[in-house]
PDB file of N, CA and C in Angstrom:
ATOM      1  N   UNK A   1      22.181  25.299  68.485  1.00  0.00           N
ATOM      2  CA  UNK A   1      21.316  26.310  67.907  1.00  0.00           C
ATOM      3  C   UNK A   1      22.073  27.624  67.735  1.00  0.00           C
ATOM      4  N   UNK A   2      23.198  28.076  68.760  1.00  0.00           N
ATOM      5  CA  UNK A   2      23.819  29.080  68.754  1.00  0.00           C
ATOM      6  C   UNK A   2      24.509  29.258  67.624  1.00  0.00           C
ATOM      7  N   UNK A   3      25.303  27.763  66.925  1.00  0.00           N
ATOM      8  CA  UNK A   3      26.029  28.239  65.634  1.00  0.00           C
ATOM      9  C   UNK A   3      25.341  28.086  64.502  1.00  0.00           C
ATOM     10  N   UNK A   4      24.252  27.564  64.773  1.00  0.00           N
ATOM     11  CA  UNK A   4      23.171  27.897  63.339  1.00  0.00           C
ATOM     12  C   UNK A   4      22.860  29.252  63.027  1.00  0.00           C
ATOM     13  N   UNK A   5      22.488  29.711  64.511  1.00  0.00           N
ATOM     14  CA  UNK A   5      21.517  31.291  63.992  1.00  0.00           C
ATOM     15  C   UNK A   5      23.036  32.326  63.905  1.00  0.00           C
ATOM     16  N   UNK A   6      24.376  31.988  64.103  1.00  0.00           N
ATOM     17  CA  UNK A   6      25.176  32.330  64.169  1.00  0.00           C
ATOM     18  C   UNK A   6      26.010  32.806  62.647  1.00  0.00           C
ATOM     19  N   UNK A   7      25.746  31.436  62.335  1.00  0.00           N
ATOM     20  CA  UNK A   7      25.933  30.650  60.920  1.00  0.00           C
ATOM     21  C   UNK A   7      24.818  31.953  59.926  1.00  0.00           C
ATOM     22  N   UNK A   8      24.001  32.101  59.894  1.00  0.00           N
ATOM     23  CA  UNK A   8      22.745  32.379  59.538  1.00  0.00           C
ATOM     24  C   UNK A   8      21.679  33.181  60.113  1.00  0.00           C
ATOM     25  N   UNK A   9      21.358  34.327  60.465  1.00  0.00           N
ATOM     26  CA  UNK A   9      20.522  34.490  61.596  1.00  0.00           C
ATOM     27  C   UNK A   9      18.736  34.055  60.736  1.00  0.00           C
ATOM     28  N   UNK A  10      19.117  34.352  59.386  1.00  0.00           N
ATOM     29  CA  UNK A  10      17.967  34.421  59.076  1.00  0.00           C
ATOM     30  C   UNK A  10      17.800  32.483  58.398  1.00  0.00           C
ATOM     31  N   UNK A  11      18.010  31.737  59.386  1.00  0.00           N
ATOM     32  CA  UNK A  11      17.506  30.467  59.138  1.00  0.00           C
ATOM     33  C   UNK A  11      16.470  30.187  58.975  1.00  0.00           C
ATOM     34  N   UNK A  12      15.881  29.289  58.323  1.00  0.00           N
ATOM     35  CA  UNK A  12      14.056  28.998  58.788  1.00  0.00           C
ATOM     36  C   UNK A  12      13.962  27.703  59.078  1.00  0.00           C
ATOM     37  N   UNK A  13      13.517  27.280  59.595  1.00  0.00           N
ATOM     38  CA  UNK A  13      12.971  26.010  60.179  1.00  0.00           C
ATOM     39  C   UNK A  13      11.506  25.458  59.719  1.00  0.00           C
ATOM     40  N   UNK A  14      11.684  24.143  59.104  1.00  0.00           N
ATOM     41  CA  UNK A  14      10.320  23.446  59.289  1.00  0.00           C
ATOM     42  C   UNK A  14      10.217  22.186  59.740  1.00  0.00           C
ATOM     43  N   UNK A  15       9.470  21.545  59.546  1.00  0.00           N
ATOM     44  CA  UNK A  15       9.194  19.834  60.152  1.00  0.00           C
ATOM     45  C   UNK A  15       8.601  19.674  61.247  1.00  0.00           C
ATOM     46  N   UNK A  16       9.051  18.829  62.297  1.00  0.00           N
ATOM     47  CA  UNK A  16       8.989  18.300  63.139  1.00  0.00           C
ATOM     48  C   UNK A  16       9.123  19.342  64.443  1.00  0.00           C
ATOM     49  N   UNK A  17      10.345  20.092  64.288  1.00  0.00           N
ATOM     50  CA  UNK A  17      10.203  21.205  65.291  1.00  0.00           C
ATOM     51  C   UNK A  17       9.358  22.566  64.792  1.00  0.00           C
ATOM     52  N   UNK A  18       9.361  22.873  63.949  1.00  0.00           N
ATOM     53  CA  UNK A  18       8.378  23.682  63.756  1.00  0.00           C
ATOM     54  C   UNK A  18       6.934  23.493  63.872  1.00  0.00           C
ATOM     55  N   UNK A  19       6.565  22.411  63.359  1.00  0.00           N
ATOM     56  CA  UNK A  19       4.899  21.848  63.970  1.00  0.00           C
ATOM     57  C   UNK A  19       4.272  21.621  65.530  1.00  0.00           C
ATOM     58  N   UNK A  20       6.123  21.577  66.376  1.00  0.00           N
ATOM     59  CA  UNK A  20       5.989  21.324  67.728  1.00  0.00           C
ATOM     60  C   UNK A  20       5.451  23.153  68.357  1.00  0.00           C
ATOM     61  N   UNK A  21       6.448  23.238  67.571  1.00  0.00           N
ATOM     62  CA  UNK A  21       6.412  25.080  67.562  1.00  0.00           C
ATOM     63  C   UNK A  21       4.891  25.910  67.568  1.00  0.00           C
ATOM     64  N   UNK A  22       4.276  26.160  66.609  1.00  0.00           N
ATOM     65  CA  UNK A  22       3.281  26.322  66.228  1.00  0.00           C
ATOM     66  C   UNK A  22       2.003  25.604  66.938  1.00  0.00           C
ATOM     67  N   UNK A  23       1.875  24.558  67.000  1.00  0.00           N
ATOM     68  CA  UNK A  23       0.607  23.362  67.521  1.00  0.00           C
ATOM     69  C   UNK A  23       0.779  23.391  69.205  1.00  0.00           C
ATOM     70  N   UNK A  24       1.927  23.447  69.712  1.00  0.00           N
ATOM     71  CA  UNK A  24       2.250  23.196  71.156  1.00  0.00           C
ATOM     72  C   UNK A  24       2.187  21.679  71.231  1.00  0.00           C
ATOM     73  N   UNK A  25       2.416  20.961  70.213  1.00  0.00           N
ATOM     74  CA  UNK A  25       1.946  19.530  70.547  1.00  0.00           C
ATOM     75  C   UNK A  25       3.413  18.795  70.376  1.00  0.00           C
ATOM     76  N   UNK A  26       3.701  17.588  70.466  1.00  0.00           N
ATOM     77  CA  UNK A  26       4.452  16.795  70.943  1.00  0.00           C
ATOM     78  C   UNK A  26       4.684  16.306  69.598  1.00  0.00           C
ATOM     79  N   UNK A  27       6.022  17.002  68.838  1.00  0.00           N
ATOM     80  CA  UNK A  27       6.073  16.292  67.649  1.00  0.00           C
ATOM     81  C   UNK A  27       7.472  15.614  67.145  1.00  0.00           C
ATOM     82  N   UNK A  28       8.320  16.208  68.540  1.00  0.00           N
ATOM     83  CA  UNK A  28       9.633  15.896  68.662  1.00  0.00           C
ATOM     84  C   UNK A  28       9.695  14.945  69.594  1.00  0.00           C
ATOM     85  N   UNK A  29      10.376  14.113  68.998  1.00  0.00           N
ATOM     86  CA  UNK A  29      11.060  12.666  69.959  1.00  0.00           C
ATOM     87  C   UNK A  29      12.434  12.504  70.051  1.00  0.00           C
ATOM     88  N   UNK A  30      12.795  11.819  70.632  1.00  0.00           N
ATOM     89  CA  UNK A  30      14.820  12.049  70.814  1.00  0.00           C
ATOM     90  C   UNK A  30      15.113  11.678  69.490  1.00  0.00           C
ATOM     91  N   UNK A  31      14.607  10.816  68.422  1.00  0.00           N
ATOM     92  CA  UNK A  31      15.174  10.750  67.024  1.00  0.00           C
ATOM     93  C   UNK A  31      14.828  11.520  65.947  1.00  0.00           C
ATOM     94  N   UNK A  32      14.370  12.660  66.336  1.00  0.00           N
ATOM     95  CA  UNK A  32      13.967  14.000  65.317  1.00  0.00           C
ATOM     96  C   UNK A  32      15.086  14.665  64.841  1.00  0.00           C
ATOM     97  N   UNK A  33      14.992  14.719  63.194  1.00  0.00           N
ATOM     98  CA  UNK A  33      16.112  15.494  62.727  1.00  0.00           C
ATOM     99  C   UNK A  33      15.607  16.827  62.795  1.00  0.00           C
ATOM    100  N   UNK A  34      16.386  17.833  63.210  1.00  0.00           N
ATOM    101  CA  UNK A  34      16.417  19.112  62.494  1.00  0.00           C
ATOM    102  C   UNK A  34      16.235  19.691  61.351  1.00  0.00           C
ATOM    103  N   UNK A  35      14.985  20.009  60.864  1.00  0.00           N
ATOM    104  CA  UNK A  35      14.675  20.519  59.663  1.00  0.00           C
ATOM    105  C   UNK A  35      14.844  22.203  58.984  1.00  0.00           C
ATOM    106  N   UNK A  36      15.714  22.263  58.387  1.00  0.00           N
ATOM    107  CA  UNK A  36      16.091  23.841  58.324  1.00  0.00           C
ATOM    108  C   UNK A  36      16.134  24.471  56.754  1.00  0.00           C
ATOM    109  N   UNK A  37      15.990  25.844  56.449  1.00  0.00           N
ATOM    110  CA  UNK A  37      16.108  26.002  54.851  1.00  0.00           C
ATOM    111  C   UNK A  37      16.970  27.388  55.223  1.00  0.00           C
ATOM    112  N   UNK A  38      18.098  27.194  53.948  1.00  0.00           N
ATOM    113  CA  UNK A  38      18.811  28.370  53.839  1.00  0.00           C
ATOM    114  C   UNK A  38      18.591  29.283  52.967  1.00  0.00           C
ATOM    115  N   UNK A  39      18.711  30.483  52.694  1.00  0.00           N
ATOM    116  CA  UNK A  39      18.431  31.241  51.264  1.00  0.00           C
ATOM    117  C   UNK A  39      20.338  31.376  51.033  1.00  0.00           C
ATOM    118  N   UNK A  40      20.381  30.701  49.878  1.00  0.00           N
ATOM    119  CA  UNK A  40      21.932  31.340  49.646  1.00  0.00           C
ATOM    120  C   UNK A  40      21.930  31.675  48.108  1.00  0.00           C
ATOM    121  N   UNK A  41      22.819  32.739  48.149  1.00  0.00           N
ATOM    122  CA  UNK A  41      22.891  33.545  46.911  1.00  0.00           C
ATOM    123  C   UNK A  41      23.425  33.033  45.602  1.00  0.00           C
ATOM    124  N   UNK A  42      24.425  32.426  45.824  1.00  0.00           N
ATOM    125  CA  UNK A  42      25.370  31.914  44.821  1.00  0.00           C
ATOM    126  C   UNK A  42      25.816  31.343  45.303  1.00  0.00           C
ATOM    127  N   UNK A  43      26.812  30.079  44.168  1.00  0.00           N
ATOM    128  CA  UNK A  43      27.218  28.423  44.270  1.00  0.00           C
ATOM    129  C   UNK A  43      28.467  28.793  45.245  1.00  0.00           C
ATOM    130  N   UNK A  44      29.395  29.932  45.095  1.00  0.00           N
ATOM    131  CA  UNK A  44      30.168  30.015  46.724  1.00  0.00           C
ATOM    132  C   UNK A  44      29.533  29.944  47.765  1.00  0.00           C
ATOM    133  N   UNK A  45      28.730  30.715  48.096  1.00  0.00           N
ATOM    134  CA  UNK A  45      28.039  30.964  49.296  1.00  0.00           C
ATOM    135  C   UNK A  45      27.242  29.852  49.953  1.00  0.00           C
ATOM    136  N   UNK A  46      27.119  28.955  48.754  1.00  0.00           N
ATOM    137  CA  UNK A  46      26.203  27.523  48.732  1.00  0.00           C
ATOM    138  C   UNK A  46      26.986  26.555  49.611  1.00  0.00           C
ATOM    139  N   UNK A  47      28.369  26.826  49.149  1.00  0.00           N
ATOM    140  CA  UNK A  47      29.032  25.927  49.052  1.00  0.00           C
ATOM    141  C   UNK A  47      30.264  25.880  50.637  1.00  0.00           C
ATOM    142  N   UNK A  48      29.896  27.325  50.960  1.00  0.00           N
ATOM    143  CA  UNK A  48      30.557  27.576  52.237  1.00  0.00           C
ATOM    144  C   UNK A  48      29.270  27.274  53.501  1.00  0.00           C
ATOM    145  N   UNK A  49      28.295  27.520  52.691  1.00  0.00           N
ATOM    146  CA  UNK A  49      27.021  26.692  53.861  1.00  0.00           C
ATOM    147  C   UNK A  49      27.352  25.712  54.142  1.00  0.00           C
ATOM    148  N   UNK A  50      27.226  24.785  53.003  1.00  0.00           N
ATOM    149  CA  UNK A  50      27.562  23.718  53.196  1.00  0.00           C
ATOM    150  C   UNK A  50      29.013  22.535  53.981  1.00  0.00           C
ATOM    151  N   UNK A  51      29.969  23.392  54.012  1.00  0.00           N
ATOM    152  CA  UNK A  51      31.212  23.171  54.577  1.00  0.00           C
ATOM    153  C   UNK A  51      30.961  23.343  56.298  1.00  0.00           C
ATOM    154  N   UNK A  52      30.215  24.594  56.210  1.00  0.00           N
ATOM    155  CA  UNK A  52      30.340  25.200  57.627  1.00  0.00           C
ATOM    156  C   UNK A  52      29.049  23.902  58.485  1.00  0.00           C
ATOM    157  N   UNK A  53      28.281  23.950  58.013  1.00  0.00           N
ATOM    158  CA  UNK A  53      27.240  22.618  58.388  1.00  0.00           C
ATOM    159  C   UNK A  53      27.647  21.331  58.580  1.00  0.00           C
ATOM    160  N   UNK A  54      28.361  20.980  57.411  1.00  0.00           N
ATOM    161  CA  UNK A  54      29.081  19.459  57.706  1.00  0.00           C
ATOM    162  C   UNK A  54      30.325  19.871  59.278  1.00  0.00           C
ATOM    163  N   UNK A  55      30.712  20.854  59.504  1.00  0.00           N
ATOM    164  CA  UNK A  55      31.500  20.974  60.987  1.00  0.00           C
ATOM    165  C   UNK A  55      30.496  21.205  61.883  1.00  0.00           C
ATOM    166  N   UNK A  56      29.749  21.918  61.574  1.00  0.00           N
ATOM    167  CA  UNK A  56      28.254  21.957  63.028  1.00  0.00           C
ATOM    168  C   UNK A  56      27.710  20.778  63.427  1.00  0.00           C
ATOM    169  N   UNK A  57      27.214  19.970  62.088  1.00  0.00           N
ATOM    170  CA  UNK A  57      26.656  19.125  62.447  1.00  0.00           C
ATOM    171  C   UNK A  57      27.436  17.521  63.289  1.00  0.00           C
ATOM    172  N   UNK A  58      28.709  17.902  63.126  1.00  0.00           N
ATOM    173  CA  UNK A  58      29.550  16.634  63.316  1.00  0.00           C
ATOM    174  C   UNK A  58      29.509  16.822  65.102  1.00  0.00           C
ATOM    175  N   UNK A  59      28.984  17.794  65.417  1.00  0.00           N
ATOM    176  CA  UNK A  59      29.015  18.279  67.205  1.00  0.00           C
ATOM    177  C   UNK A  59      27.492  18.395  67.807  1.00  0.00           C
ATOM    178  N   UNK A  60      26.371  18.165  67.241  1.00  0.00           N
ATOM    179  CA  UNK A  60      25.568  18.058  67.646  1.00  0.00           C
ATOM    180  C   UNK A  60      24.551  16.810  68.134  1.00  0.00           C
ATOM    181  N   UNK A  61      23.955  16.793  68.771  1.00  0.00           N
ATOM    182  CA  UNK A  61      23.574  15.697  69.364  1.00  0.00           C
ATOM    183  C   UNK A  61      22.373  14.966  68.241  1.00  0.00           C
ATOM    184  N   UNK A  62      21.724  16.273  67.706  1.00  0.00           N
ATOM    185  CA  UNK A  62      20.833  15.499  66.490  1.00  0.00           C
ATOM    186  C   UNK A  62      21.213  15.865  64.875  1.00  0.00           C
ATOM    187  N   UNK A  63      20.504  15.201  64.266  1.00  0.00           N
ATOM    188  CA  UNK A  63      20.526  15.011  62.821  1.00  0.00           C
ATOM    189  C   UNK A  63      20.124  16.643  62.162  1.00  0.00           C
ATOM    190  N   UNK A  64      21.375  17.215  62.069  1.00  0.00           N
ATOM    191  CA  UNK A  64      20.620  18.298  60.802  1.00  0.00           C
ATOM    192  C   UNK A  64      20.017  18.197  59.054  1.00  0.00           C
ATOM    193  N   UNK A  65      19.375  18.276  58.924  1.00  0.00           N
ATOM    194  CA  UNK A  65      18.456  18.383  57.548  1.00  0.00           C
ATOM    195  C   UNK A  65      18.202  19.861  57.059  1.00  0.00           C
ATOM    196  N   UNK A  66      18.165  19.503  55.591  1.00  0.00           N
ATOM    197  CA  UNK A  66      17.512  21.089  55.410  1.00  0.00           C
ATOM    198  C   UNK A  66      17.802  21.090  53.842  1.00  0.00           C
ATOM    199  N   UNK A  67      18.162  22.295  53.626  1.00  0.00           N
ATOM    200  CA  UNK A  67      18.024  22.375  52.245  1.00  0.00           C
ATOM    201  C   UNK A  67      18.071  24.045  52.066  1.00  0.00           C
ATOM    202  N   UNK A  68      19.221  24.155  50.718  1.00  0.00           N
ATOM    203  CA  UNK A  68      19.704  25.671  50.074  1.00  0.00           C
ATOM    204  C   UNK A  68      18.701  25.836  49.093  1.00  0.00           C
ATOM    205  N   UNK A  69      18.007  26.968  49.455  1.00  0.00           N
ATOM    206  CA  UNK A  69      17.326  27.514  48.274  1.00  0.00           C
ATOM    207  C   UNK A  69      18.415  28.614  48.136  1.00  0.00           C
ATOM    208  N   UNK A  70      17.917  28.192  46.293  1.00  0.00           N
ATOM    209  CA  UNK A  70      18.632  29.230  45.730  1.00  0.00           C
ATOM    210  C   UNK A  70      17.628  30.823  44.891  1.00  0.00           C
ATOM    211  N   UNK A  71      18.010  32.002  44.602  1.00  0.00           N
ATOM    212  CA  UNK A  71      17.255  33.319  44.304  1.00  0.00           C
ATOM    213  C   UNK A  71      16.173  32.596  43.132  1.00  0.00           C
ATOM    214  N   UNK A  72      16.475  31.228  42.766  1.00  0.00           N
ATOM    215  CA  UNK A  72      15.979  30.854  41.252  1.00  0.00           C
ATOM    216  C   UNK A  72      14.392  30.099  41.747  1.00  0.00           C
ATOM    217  N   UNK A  73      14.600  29.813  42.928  1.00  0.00           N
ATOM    218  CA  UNK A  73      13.956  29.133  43.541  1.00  0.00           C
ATOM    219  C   UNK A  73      14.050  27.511  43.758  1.00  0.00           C
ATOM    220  N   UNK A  74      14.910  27.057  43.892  1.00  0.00           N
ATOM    221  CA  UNK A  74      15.461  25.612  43.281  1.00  0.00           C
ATOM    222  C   UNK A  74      15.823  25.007  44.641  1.00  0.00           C
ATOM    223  N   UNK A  75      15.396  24.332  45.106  1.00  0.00           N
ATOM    224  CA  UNK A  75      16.024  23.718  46.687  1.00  0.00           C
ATOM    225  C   UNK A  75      16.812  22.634  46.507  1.00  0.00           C
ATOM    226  N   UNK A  76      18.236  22.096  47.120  1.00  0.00           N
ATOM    227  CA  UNK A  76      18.930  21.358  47.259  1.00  0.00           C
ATOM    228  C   UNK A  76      18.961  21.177  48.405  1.00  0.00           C
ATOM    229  N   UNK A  77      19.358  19.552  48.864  1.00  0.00           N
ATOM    230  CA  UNK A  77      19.452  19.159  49.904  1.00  0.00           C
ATOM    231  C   UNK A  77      21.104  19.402  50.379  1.00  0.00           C
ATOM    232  N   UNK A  78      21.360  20.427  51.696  1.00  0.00           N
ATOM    233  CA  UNK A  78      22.467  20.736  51.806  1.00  0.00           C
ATOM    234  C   UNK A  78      23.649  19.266  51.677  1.00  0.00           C
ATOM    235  N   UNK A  79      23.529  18.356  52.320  1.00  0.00           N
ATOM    236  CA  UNK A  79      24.547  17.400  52.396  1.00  0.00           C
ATOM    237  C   UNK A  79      25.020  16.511  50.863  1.00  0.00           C
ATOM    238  N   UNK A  80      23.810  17.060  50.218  1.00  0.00           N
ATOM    239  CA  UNK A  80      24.295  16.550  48.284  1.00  0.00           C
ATOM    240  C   UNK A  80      24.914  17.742  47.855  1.00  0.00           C
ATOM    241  N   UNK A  81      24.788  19.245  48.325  1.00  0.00           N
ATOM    242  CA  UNK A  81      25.392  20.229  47.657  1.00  0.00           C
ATOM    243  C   UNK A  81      26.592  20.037  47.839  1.00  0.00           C
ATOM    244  N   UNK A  82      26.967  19.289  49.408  1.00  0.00           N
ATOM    245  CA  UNK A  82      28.546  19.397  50.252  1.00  0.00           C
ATOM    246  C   UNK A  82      29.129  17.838  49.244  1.00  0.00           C
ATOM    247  N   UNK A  83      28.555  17.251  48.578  1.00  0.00           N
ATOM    248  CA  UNK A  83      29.149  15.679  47.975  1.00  0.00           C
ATOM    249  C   UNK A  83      29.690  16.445  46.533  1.00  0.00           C
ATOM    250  N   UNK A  84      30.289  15.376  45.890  1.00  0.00           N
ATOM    251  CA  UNK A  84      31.073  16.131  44.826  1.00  0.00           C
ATOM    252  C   UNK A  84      30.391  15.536  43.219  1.00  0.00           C
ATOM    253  N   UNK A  85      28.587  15.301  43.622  1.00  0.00           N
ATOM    254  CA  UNK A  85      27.752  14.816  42.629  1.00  0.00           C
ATOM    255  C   UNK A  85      27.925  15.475  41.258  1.00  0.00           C
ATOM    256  N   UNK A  86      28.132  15.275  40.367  1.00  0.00           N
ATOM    257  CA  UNK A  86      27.569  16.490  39.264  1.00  0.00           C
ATOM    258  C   UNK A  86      26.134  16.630  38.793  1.00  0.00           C
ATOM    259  N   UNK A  87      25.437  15.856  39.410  1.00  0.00           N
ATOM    260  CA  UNK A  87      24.065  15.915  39.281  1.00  0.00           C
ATOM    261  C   UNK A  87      23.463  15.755  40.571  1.00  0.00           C
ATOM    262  N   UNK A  88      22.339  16.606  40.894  1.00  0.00           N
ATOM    263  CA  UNK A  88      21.512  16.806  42.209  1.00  0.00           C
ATOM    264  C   UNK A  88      20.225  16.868  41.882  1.00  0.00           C
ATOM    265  N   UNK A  89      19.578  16.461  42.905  1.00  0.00           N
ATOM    266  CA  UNK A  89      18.474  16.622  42.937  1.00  0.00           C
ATOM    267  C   UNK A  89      17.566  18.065  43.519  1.00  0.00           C
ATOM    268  N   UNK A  90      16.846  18.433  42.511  1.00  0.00           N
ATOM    269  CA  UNK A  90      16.122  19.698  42.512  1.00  0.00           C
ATOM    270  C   UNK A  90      14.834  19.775  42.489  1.00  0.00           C
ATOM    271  N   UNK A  91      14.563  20.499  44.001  1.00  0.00           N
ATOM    272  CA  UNK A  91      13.078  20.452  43.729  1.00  0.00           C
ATOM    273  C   UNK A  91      12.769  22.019  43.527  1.00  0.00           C
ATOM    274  N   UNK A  92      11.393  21.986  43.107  1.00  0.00           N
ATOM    275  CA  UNK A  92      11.402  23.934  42.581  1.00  0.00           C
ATOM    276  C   UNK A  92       9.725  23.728  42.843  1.00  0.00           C
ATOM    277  N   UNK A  93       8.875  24.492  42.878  1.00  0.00           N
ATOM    278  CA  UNK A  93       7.556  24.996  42.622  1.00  0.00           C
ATOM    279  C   UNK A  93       6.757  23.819  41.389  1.00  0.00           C
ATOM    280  N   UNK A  94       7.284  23.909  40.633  1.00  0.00           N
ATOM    281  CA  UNK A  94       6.460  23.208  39.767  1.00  0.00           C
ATOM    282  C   UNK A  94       7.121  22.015  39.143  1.00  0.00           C
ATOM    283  N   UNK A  95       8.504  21.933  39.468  1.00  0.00           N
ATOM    284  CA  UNK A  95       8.958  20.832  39.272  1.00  0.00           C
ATOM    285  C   UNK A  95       9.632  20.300  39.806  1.00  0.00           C
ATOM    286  N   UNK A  96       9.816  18.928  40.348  1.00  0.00           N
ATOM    287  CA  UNK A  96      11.817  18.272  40.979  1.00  0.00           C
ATOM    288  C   UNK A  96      12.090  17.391  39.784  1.00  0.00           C
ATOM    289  N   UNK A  97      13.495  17.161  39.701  1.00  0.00           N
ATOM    290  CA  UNK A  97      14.137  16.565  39.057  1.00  0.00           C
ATOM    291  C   UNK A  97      15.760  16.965  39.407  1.00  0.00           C
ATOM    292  N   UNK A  98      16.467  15.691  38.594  1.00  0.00           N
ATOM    293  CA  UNK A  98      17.924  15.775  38.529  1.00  0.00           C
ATOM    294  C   UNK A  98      18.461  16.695  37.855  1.00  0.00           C
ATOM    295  N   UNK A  99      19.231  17.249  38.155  1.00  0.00           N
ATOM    296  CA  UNK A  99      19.879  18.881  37.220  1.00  0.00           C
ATOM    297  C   UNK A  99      21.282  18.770  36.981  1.00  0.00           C
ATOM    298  N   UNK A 100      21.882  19.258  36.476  1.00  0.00           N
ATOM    299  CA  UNK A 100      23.494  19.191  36.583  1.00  0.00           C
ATOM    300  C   UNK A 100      23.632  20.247  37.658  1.00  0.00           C
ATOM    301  N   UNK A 101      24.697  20.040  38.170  1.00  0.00           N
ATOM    302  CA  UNK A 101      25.099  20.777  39.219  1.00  0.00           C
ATOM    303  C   UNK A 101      25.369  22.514  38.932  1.00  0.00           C
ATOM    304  N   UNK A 102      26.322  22.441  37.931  1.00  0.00           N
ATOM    305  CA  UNK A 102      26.318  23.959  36.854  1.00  0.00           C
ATOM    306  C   UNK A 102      25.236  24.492  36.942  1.00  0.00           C
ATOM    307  N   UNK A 103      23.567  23.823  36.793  1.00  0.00           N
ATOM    308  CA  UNK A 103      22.714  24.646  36.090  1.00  0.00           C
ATOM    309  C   UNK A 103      21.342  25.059  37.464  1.00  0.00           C
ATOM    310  N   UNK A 104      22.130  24.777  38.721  1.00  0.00           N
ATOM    311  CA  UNK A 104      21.277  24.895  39.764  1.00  0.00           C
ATOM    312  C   UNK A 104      21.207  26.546  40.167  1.00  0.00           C
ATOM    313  N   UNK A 105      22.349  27.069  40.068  1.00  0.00           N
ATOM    314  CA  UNK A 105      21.774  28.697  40.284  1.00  0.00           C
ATOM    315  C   UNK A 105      21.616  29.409  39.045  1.00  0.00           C
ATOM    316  N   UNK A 106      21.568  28.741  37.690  1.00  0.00           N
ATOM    317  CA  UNK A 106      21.558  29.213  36.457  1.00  0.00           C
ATOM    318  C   UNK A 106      19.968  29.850  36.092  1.00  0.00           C
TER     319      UNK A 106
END
């Protein structure tokens, strides 16, 4: 947790630990991934999230998840931003779909 909020202070968290969070109820089990959202600015900044996560996560005991929103509003799943896809999957407010990679902070 230290090199996430480290990484990021302004992380957000949802899922599984956040519902545990909120409810006080029992929503985490030892096979709960970590559910997290980043705000990142631009496809560098995206893209150094993403680097720095694939080394965090290779040391932690559970599964990180999450996903880069971008200022456009467009969420990517961090571990497809870190693959060398040219097409990703984008979800946004009113729509998801496949995008080219170019046109995700566009």
């Amino acid at each position: 947790m230290a090199a996430l909020v480290t990484l990021d202070p302004d992380t957000r968290c949802f899922g599984s630990l956040a519902w545990a969070h909120l409810t006080g109820l029992a929503y985490l089990s030892p096979g709960s991934d970590l559910d997290l959202l980043w705000t990142v600015a631009d496809q560098r900044t995206a893209t150094a999230r993403a680097r720095a996560l694939l080394t965090i996560g290779a040391t932690v005991p559970m599964r990180i998840d999450g996903e880069l929103l971008t200022p456009q509003g467009h969420a990517v799943q961090w571990r497809e931003w870190a693959s060398d896809a040219p097409e990703l999957l984008v979800k946004a407010a009113h729509v998801n779909g496949v995008t080219p990679r170019a046109a995700v902070f566009a």
